[in-house]
C-alpha atoms as a PDB file:
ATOM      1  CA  UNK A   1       0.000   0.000   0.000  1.00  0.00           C
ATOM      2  CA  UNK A   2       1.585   3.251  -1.198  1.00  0.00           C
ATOM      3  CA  UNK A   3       0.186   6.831   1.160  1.00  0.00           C
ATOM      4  CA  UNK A   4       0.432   9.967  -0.332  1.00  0.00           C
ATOM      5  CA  UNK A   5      -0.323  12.516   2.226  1.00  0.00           C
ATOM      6  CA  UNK A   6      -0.612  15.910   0.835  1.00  0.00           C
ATOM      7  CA  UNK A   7       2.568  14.706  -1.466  1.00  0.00           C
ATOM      8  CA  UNK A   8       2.342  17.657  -4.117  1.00  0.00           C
ATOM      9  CA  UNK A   9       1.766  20.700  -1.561  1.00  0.00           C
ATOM     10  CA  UNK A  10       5.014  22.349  -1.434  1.00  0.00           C
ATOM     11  CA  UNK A  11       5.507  21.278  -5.029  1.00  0.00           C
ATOM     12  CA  UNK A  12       5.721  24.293  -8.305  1.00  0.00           C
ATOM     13  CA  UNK A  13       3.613  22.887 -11.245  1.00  0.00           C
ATOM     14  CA  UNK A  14       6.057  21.472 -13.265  1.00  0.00           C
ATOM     15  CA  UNK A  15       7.493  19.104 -10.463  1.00  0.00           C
ATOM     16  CA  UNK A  16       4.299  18.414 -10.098  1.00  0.00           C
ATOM     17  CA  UNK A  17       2.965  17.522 -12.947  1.00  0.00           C
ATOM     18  CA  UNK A  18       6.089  15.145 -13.438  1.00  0.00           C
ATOM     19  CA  UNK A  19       4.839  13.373  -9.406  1.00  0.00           C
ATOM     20  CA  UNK A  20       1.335  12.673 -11.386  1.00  0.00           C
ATOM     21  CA  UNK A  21       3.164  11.082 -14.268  1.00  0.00           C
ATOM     22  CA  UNK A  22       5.198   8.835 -12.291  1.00  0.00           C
ATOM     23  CA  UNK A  23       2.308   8.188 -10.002  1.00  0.00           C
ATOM     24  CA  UNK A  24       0.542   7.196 -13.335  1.00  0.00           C
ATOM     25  CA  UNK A  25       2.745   4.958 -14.831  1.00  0.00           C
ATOM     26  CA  UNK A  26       3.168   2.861 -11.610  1.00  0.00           C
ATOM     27  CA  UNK A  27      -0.562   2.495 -11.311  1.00  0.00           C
ATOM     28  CA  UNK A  28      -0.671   0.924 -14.583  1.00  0.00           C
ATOM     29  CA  UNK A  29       2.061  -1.050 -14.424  1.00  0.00           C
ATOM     30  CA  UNK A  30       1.147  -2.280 -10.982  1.00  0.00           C
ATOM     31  CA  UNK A  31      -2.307  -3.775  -8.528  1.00  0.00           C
ATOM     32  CA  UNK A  32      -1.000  -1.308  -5.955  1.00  0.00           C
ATOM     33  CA  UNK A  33      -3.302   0.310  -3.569  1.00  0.00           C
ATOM     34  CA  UNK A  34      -3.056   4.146  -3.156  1.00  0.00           C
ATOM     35  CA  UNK A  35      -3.998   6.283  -0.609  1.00  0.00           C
ATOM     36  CA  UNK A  36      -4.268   9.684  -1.833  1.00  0.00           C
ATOM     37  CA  UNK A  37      -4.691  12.920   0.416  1.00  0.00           C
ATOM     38  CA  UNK A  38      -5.006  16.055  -1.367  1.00  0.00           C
ATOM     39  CA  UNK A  39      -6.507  19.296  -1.047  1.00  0.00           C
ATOM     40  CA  UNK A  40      -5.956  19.340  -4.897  1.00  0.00           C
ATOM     41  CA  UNK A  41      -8.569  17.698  -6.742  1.00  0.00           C
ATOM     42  CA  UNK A  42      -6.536  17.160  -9.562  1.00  0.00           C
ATOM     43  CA  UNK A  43      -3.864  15.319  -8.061  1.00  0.00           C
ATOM     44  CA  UNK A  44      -6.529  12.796  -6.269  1.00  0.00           C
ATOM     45  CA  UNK A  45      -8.365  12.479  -9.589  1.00  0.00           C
ATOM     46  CA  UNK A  46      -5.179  11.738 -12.304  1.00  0.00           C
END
């Protein structure tokens, strides 16, 4: 089980955007359970 507590916060948008793209690929590549807490609806939703 992978948490990701507020894991984008102190993050500018590009480093960000590259987080979600990791995040992504591992998700498909994996039957991983994530945890996701975000204020940022975008991050929980990708």
């Amino acid at each position: 089980m992978l948490i990701l507590d507020e894991a984008t916060s102190a993050l500018d948008a590009t480093s960000e955007y590259l987080v979600r793209t990791a995040l992504n690929k591992l998700l498909e590549n994996s039957r991983q359970t994530v945890l996701i807490i975000a204020h940022r609806f975008l991050l929980a939703a990708g």
